[in-house]
Protein backbone atom coordinates (compact mmCIF):
# COMPACT_ATOMS: atom_id res chain seq x y z
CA UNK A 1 24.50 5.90 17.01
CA UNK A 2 26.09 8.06 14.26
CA UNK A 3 24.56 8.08 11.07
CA UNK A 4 26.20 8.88 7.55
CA UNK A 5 24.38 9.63 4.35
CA UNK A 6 25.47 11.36 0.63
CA UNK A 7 22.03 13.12 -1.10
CA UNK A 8 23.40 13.58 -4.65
CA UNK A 9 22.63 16.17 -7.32
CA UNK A 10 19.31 17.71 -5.00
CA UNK A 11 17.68 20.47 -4.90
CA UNK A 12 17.58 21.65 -0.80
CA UNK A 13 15.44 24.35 -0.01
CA UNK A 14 17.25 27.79 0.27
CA UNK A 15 20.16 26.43 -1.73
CA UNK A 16 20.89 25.56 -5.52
CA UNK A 17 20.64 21.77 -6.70
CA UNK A 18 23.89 19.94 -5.57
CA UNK A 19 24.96 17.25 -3.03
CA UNK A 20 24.02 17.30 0.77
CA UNK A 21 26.56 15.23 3.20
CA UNK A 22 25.68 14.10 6.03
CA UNK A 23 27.87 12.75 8.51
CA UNK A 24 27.90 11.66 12.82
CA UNK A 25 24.07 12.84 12.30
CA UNK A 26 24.82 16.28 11.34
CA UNK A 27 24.89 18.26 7.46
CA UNK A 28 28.62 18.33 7.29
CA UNK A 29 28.67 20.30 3.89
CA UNK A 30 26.35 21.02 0.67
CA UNK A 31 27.99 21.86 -2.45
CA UNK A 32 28.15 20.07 -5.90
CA UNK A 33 30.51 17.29 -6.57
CA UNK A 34 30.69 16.02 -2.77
CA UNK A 35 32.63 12.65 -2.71
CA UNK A 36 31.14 10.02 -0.65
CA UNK A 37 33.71 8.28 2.34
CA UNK A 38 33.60 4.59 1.77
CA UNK A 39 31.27 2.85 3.17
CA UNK A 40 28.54 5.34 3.24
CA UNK A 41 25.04 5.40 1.79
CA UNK A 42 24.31 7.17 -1.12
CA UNK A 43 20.93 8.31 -2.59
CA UNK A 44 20.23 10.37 -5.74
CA UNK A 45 18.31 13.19 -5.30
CA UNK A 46 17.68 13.78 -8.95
CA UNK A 47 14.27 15.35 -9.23
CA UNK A 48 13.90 15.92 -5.92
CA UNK A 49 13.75 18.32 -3.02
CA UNK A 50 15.05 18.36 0.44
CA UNK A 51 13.00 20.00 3.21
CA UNK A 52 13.63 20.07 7.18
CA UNK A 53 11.60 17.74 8.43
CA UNK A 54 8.47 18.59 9.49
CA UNK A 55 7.34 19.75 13.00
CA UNK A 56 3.62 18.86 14.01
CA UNK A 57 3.58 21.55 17.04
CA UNK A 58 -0.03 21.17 17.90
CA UNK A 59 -0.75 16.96 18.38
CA UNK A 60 -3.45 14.74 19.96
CA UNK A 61 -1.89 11.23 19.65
CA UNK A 62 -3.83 10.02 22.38
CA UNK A 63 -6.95 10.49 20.70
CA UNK A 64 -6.98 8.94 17.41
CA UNK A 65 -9.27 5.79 16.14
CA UNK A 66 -6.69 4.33 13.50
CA UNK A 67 -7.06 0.92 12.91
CA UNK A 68 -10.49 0.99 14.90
CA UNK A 69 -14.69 0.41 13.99
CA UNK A 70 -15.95 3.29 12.23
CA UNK A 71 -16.98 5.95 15.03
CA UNK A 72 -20.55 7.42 14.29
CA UNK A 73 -20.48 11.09 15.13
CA UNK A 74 -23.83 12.66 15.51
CA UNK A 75 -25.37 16.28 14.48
CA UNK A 76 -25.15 19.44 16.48
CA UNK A 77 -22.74 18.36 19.47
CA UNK A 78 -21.56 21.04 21.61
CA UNK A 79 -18.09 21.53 23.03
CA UNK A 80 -19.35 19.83 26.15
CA UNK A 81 -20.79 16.93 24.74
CA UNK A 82 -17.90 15.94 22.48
CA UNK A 83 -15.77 15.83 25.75
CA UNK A 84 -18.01 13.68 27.00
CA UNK A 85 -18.41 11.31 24.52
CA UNK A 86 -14.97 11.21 24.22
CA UNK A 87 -14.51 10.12 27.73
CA UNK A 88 -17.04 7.71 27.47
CA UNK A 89 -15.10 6.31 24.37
CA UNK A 90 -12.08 6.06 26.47
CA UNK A 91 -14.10 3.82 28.91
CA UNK A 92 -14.09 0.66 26.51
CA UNK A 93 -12.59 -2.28 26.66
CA UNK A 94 -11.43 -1.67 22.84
CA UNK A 95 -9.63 1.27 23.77
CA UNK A 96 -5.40 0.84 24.41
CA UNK A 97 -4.15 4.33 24.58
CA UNK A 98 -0.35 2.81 23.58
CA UNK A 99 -1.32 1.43 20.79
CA UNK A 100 -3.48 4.14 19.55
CA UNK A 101 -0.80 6.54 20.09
CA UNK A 102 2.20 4.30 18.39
CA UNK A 103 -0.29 3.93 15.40
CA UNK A 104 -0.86 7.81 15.67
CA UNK A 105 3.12 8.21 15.57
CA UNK A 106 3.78 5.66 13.23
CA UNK A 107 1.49 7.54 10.72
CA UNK A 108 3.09 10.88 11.30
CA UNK A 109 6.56 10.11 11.14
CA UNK A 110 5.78 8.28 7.77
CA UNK A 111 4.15 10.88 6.21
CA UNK A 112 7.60 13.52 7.47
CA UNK A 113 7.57 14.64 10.85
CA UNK A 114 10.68 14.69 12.76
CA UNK A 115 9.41 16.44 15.24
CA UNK A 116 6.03 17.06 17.81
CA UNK A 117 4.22 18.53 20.43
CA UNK A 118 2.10 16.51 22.00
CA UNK A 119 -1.23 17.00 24.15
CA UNK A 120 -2.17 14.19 26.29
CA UNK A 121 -5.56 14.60 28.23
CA UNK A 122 -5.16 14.19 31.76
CA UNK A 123 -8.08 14.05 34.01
CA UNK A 124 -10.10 12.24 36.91
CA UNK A 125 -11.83 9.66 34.88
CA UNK A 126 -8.30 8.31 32.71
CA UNK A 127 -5.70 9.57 35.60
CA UNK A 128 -2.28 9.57 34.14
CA UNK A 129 -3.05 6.26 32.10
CA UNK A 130 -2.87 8.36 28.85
CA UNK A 131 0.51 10.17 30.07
CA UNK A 132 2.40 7.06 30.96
CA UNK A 133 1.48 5.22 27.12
CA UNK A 134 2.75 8.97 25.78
CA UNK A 135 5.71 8.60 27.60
CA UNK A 136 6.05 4.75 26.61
CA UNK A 137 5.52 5.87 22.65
CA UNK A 138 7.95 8.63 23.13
CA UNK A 139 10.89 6.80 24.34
CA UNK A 140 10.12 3.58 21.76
CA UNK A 141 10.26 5.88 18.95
CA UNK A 142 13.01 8.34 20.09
CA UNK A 143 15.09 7.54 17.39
CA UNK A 144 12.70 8.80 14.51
CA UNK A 145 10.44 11.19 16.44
CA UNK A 146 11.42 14.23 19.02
CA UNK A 147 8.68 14.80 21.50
CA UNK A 148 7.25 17.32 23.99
CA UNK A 149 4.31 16.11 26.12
CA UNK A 150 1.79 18.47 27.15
CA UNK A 151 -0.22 17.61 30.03
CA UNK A 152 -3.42 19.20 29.01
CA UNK A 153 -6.86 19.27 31.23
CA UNK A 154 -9.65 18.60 28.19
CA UNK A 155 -12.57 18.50 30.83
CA UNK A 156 -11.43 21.55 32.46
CA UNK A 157 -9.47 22.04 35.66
CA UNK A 158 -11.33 24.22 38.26
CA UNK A 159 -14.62 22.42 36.96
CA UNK A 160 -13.27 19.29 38.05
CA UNK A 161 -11.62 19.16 41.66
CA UNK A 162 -8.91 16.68 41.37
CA UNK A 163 -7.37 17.77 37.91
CA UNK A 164 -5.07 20.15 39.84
CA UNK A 165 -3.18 17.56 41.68
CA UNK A 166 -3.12 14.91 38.50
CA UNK A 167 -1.25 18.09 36.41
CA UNK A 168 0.89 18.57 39.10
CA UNK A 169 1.93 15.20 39.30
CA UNK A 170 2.25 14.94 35.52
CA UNK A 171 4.90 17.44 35.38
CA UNK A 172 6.67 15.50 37.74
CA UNK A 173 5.75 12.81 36.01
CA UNK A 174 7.22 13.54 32.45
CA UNK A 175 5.11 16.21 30.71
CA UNK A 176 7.58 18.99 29.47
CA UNK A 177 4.25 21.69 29.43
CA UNK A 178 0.84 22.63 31.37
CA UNK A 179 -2.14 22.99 29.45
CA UNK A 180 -4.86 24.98 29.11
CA UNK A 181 -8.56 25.78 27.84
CA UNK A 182 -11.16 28.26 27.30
CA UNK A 183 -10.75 30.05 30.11
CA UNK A 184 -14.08 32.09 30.15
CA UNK A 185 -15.96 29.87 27.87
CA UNK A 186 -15.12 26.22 29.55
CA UNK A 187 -13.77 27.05 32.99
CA UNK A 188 -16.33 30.23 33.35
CA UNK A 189 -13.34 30.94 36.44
CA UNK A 190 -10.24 32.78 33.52
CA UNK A 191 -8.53 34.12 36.39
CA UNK A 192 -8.29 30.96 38.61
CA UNK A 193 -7.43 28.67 35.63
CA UNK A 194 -4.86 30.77 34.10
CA UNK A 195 -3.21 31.01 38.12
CA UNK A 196 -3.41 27.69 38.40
CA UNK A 197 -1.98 27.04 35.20
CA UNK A 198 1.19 29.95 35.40
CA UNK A 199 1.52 28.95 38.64
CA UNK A 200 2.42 24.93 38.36
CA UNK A 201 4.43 26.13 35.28
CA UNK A 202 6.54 28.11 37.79
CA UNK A 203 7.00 25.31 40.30
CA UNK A 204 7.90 22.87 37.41
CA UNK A 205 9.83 25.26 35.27
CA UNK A 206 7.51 23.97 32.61
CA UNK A 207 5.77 26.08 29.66
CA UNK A 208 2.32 26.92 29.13
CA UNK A 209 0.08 26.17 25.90
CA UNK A 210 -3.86 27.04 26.17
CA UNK A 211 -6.43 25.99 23.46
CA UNK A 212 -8.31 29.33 23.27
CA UNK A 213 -11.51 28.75 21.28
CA UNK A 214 -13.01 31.67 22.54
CA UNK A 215 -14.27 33.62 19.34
CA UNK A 216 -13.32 37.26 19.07
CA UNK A 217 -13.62 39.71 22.31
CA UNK A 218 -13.76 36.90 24.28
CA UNK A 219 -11.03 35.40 23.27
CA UNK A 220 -9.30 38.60 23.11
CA UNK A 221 -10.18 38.93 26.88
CA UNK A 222 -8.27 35.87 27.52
CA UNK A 223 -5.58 36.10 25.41
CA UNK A 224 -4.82 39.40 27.39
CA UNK A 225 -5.23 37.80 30.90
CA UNK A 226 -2.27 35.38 29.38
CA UNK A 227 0.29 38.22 28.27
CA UNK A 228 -0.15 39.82 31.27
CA UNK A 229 0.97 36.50 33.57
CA UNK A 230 3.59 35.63 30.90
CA UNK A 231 5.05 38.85 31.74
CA UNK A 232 4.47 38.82 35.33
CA UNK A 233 6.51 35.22 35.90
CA UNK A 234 9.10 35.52 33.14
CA UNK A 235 7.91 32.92 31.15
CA UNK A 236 8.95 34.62 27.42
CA UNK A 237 9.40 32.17 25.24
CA UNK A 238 7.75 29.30 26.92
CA UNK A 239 4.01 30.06 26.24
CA UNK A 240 1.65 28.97 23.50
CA UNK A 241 -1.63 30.37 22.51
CA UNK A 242 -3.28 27.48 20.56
CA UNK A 243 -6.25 27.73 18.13
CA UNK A 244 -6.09 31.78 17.79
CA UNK A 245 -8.82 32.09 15.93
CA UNK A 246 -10.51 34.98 17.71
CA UNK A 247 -7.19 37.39 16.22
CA UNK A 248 -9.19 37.18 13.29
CA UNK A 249 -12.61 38.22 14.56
CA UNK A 250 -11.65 41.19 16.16
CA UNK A 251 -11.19 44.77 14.18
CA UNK A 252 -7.58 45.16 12.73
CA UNK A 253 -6.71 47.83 15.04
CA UNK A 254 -7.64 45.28 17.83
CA UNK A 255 -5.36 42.62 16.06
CA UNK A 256 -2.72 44.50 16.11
CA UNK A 257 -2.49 45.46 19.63
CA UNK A 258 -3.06 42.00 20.53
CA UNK A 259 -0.31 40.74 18.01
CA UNK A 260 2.33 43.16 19.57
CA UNK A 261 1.42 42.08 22.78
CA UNK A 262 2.43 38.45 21.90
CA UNK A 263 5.69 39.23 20.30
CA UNK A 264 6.71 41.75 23.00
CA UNK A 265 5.83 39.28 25.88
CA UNK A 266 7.59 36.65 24.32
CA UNK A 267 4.01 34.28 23.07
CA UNK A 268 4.04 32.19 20.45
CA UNK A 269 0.84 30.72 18.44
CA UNK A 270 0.03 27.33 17.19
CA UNK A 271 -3.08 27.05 14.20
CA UNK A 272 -4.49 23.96 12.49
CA UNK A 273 -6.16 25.89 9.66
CA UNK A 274 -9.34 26.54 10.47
CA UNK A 275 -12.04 25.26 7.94
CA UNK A 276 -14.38 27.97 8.88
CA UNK A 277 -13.96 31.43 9.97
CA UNK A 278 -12.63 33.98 11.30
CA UNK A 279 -9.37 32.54 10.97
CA UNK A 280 -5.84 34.20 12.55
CA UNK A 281 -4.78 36.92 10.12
CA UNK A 282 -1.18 35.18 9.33
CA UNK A 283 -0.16 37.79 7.27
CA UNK A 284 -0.24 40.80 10.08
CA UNK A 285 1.26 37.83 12.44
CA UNK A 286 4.23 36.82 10.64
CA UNK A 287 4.48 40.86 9.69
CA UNK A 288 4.55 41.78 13.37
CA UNK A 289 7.30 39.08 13.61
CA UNK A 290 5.21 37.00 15.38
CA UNK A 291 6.45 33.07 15.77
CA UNK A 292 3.46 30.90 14.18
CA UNK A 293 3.67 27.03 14.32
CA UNK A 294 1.17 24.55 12.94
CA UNK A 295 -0.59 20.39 13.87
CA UNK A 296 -2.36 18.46 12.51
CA UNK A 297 -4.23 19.19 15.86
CA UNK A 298 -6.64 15.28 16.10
CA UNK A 299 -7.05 12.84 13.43
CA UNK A 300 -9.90 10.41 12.65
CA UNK A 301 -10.63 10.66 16.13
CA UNK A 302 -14.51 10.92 17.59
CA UNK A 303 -14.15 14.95 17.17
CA UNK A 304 -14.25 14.38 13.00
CA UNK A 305 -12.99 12.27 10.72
CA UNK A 306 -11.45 14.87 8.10
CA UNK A 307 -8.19 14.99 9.72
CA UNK A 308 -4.54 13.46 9.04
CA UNK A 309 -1.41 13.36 11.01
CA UNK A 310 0.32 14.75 7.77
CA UNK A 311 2.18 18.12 8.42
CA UNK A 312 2.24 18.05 4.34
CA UNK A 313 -1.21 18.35 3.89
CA UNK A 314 -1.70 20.84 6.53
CA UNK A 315 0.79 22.55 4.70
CA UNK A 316 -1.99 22.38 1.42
CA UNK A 317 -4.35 23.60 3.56
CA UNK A 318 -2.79 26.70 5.20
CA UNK A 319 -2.36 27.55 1.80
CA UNK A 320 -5.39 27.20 0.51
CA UNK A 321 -7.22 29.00 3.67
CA UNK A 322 -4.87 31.78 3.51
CA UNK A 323 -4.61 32.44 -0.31
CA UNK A 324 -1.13 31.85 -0.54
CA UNK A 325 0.00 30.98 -4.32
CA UNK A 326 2.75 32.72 -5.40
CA UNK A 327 5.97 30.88 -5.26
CA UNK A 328 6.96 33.20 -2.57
CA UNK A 329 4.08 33.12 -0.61
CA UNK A 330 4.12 28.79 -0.72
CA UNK A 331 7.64 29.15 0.17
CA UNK A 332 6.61 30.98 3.73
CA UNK A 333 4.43 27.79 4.22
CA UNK A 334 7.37 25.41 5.61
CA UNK A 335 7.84 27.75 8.09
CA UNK A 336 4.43 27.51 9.09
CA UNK A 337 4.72 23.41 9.15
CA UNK A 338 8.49 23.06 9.90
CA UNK A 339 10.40 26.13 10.96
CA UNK A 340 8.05 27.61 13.65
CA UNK A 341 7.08 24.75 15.26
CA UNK A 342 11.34 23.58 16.00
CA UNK A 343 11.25 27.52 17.09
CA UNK A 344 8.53 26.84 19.54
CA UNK A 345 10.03 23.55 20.97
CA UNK A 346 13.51 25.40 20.85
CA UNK A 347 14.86 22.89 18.66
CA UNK A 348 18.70 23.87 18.15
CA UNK A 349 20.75 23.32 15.07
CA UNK A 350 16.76 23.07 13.22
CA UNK A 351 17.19 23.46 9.01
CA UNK A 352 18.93 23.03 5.91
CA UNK A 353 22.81 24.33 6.68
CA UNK A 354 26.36 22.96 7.62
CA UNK A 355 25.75 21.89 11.72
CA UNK A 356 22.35 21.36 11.83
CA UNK A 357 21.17 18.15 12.90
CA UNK A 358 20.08 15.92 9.52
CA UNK A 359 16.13 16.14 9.84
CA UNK A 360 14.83 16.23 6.89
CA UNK A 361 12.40 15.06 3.98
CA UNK A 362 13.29 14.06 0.16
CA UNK A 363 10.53 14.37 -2.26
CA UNK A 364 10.02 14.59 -6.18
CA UNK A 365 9.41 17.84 -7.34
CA UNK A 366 11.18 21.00 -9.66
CA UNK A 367 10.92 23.11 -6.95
CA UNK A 368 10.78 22.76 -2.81
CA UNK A 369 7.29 24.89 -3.44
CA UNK A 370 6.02 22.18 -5.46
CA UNK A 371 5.06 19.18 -2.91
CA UNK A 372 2.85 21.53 -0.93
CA UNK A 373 0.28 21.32 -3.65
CA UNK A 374 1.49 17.89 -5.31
CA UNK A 375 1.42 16.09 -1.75
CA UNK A 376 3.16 13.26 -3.48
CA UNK A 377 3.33 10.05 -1.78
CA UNK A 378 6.89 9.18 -2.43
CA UNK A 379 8.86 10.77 0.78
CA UNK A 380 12.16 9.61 2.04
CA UNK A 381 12.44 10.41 5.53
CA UNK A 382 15.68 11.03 8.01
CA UNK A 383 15.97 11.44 11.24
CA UNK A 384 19.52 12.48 12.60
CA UNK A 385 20.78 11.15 9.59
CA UNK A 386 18.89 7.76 9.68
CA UNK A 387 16.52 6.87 6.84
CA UNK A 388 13.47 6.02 9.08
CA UNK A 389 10.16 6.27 6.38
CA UNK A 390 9.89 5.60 2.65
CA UNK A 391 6.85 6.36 1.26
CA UNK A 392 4.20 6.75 3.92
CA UNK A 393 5.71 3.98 5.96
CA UNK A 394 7.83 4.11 9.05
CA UNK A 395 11.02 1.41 9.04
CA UNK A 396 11.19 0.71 12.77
């Protein structure tokens, strides 16, 4: 239903402090001295900001252990092994993908997001069991959370004969995009996984997003192979590269050419602010006029335990990772955690201006630059108008 809401005397980002009305789910007007209609809730906004709500456009709901026993992670795991153990996790009796994906989503539309892309593994030991609980989550919380599902093959697809046909029937299924991963490093096949992929996302008239961990010319290899098909089927505009990392372990020059390649082919990227390096040079990306989303990517889940569904604080840390500290350059982070991502899931009507749809997030602070580094607790959420968090916790 319609929902109707007066901000008063706040300070929106891009705009000077004033009122924000909101009404049939939509900003109607912002300008100082806005009279409420009767009948219609009213919140002051003094000391506060208002943000678009946040977009988490790299997810793993289905793999978090919130509100489970502590999960012992041992030393010097491989990429192999933590897929495996992860598998084996799923294998208890203590695990309910639907509720560890509602607690997931419960967490991350508390702490702001309006908005997600979500990864959901599919493969021959779990089926489409994960899928159908992402699709279950998706529709119970429709009303405070937009999501896309990507059907993503963890394990690896030509590896593992079966995968094909359970990503084929997942787009059929439900899931809005095929996944990928490590071509050359995982798969050890680039060319027949990135067919494969391209090729069901043709059928479907689905998108592609592909986890490329591969570190520099490796990576660089891959991330080629992937312009090139984008080009060859048309796809601008509906492919990811996720986890670029190897942009920054490549020579400038190198960058650069690869960079182009994205924007001109129509590729978008996706990072979750690496802890180590290299990291993507987001500077020469957002220069080249490249579209750059961010996620929270897993949290507390058996890969680590340092992570957070909380767009906010991966907001602190793309910051912090990238050296940004002037005003200006803080400013540039909401369209790292907000902005790009509703780009990427071509999100219409996305942001702070008369028409857009009313998701958004009110927080204390002097200026909207100010909560990335305060990550204050106190957050008022909306969704299409609707007041669905307060303060780190979702209203139902």
């Amino acid at each position: 239903m319609p929902n109707d809401l007066l901000i008063k005397n706040v300070l929106p980002r891009g705009h000077r402090r004033g009122d924000v009305l909101i009404m049939n789910s939509r900003i109607e007007s912002i300008g100082a001295g806005l009279i409420a209609p009767p009948g219609i809730e009213v919140l002051d906004g003094t000391g506060k900001v208002l943000v678009p709500g946040f977009v988490d456009a790299h997810s793993h709901l289905d793999k978090s252990l919130l509100g489970m026993d502590w999960y012992h992670r041992e030393p010097g795991r491989g990429l192999q092994r933590m897929v495996a153990d992860e598998r084996d996790l799923r294998r208890s009796p203590d695990w309910v993908y639907e509720r560890q994906i509602g607690r997931n989503a419960e967490v991350m539309i508390g702490n702001g997001a309006t908005h997600t892309r979500a990864f959901v593994d599919i493969d021959t030991d779990a089926g489409l069991r994960g899928l159908e609980a992402m699709i279950a989550v998706r529709e119970r919380y429709a009303a405070a959370l937009t999501m896309q599902i990507i059907a993503f093959p963890q394990s690896g697809v030509a590896t593992r004969p079966g995968t094909e046909e359970l990503l084929d029937a997942a787009l059929g299924e439900g899931a809005d995009i095929i996944g990928g991963i490590d071509p050359c490093m995982l798969e050890r096949n680039p060319v027949k996984h990135l067919d494969l992929l391209f090729d069901l996302a043709v059928k479907h008239g689905a998108g592609v997003d592909v986890h490329l961990h591969e570190a520099g010319a490796l990576g660089a290899f891959s991330a080629e192979l992937i312009i090139e098909r984008t080009r060859a089927t048309g796809l601008a505009g509906k492919v990811v590269i996720s986890h670029p990392d190897f942009l920054g372990g490549v020579d400038e020059v190198s960058a650069r050419r690869l960079i182009d390649g994205m924007v001109e082919a129509g590729i978008a990227i996706t990072t979750n602010a690496p802890s180590g390096d290299p990291k993507p040079p987001l500077r020469l990306a957002r220069a080249a006029g490249l579209t750059i989303g961010s996620g929270c990517d897993g949290a507390l889940d058996s890969w680590g335990p340092m992570n957070r569904s909380d767009m906010l604080f991966k907001g602190y840390q793309l910051a912090w990772r990238n050296g940004l500290s002037t005003d200006e350059e803080l400013d540039t982070v909401y369209d790292l955690i907000s902005v790009g991502g509703a780009t990427i899931m071509n999100v219409a009507d996305f942001g702070i201006a008369p028409g857009c749809s009313a998701d958004l997030v009110l927080m204390p602070g002097q200026t909207p630059v100010e909560p990335i580094v305060a990550l204050p607790v106190d957050r008022t959420v909306i969704k299409a108008g609707r007041i669905v968090a307060r303060a780190g916790e979702y209203l139902g």
